[in-house]
Protein backbone atom coordinates (compact mmCIF):
# COMPACT_ATOMS: atom_id res chain seq x y z
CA UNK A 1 -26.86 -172.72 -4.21
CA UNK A 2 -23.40 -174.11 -3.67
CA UNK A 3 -20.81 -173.66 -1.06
CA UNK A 4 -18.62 -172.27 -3.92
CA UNK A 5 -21.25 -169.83 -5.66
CA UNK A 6 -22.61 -168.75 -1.83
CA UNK A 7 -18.73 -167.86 -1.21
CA UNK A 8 -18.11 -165.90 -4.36
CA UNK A 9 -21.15 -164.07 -3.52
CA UNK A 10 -19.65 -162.82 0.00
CA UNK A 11 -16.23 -161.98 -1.73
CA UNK A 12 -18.00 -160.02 -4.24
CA UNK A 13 -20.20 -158.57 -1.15
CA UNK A 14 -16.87 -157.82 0.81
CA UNK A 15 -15.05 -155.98 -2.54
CA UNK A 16 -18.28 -153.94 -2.88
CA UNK A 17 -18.34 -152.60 1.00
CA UNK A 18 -14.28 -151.70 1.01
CA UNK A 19 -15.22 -149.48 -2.40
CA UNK A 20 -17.86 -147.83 -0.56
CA UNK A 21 -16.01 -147.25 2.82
CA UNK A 22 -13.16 -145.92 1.12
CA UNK A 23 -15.93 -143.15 -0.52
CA UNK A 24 -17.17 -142.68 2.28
CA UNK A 25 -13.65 -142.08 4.11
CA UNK A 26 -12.59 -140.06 1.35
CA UNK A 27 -15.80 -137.98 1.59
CA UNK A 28 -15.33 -137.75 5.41
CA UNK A 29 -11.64 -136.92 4.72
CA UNK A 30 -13.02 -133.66 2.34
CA UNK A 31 -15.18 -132.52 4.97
CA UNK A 32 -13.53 -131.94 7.69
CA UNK A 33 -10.63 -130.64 5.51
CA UNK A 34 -13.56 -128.20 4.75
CA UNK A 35 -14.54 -127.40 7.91
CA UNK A 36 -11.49 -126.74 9.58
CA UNK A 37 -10.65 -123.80 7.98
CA UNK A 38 -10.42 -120.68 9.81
CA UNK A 39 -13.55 -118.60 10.31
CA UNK A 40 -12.16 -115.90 8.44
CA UNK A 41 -11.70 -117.83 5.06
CA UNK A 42 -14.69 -119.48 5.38
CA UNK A 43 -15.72 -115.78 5.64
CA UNK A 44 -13.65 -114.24 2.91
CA UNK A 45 -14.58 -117.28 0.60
CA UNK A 46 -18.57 -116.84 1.36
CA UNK A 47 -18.27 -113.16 0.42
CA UNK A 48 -15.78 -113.33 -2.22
CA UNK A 49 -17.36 -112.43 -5.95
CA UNK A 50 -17.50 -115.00 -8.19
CA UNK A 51 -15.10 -115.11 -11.01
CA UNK A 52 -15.76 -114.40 -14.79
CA UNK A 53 -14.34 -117.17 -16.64
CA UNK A 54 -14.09 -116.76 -20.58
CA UNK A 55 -15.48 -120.36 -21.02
CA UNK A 56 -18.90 -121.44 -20.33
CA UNK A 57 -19.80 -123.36 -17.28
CA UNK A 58 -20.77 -126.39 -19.06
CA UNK A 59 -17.09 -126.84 -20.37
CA UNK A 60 -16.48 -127.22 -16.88
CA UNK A 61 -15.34 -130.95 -15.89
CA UNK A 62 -16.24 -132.33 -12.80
CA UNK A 63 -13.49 -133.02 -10.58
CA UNK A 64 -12.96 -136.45 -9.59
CA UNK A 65 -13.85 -135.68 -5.46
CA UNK A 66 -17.64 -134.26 -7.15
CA UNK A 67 -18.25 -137.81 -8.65
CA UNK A 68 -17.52 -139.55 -5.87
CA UNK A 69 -19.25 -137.60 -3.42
CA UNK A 70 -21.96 -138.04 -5.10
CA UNK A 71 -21.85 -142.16 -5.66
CA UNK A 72 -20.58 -142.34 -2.01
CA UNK A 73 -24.43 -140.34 -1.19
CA UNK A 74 -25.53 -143.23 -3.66
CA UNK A 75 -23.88 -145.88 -1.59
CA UNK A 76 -24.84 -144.78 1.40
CA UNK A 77 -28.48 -144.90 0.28
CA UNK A 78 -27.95 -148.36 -0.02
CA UNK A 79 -27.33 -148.75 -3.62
CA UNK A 80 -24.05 -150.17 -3.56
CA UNK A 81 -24.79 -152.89 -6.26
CA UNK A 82 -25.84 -150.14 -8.43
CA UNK A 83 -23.21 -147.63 -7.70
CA UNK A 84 -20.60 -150.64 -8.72
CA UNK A 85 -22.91 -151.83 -11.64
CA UNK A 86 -22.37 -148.09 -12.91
CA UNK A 87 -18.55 -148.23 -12.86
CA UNK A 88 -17.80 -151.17 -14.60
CA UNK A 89 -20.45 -150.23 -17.20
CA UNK A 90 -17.92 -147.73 -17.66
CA UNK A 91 -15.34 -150.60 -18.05
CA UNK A 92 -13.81 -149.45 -15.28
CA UNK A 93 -12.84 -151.97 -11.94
CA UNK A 94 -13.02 -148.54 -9.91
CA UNK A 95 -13.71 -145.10 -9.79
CA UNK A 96 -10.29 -143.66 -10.52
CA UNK A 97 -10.51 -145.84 -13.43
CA UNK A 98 -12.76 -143.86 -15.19
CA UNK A 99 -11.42 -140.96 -17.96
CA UNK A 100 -11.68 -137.22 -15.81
CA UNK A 101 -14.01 -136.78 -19.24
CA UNK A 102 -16.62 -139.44 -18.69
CA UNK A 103 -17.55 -137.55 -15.44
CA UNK A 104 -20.46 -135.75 -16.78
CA UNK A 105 -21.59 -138.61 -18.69
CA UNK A 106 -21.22 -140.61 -15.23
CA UNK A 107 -22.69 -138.20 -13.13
CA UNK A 108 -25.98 -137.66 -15.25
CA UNK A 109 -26.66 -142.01 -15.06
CA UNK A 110 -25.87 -141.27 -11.80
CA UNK A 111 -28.83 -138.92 -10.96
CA UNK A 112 -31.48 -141.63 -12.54
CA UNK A 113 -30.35 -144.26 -10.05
């Protein structure tokens, strides 16, 4: 392997860890958001009745903070190289790329990884 190829390879290596620590910071960033609410809405949310909604649940998008949770669990599993693979096959450079309607799409080739 050349000096050049070996080199490319360790850029490519070094794009693919900043994507996943940003998940991961992003994730990190959501959770403690979530757990430093007061007791009492924590409380008042875990006792709260769920809506009705006129539209069915599977109309529902999934919000942009669901899909990457859920690559950044991916990546953190150690499939990095498919967790990228996955995005551009979306012809997409990164997440945000991606249309809000692809999500489903992207989370269900998401589960068979």
């Amino acid at each position: 392997m050349s000096k050049m190829k070996l080199a490319l390879d360790v850029v490519t290596d070094l794009r693919n860890l900043a994507g996943s620590i940003e998940t991961l910071v992003f994730a990190l960033e959501n959770n403690q958001m979530d757990s430093a609410a007061p007791v009492e809405k924590r409380e008042a949310k875990k006792n709260k009745e769920p809506k009705k909604t006129t539209q069915p649940q599977e109309a529902k998008l999934p919000t942009l903070e669901d899909v990457r949770a859920k690559l950044a669990a991916l990546s953190q599993a150690g499939k990095q190289v498919q967790v990228k693979e996955l995005i551009t096959g979306f012809g997409a450079k990164k997440l945000s790329d991606i249309q809000v309607e692809k999500y489903p799409e992207l989370l269900e080739e998401a589960e068979k990884l």
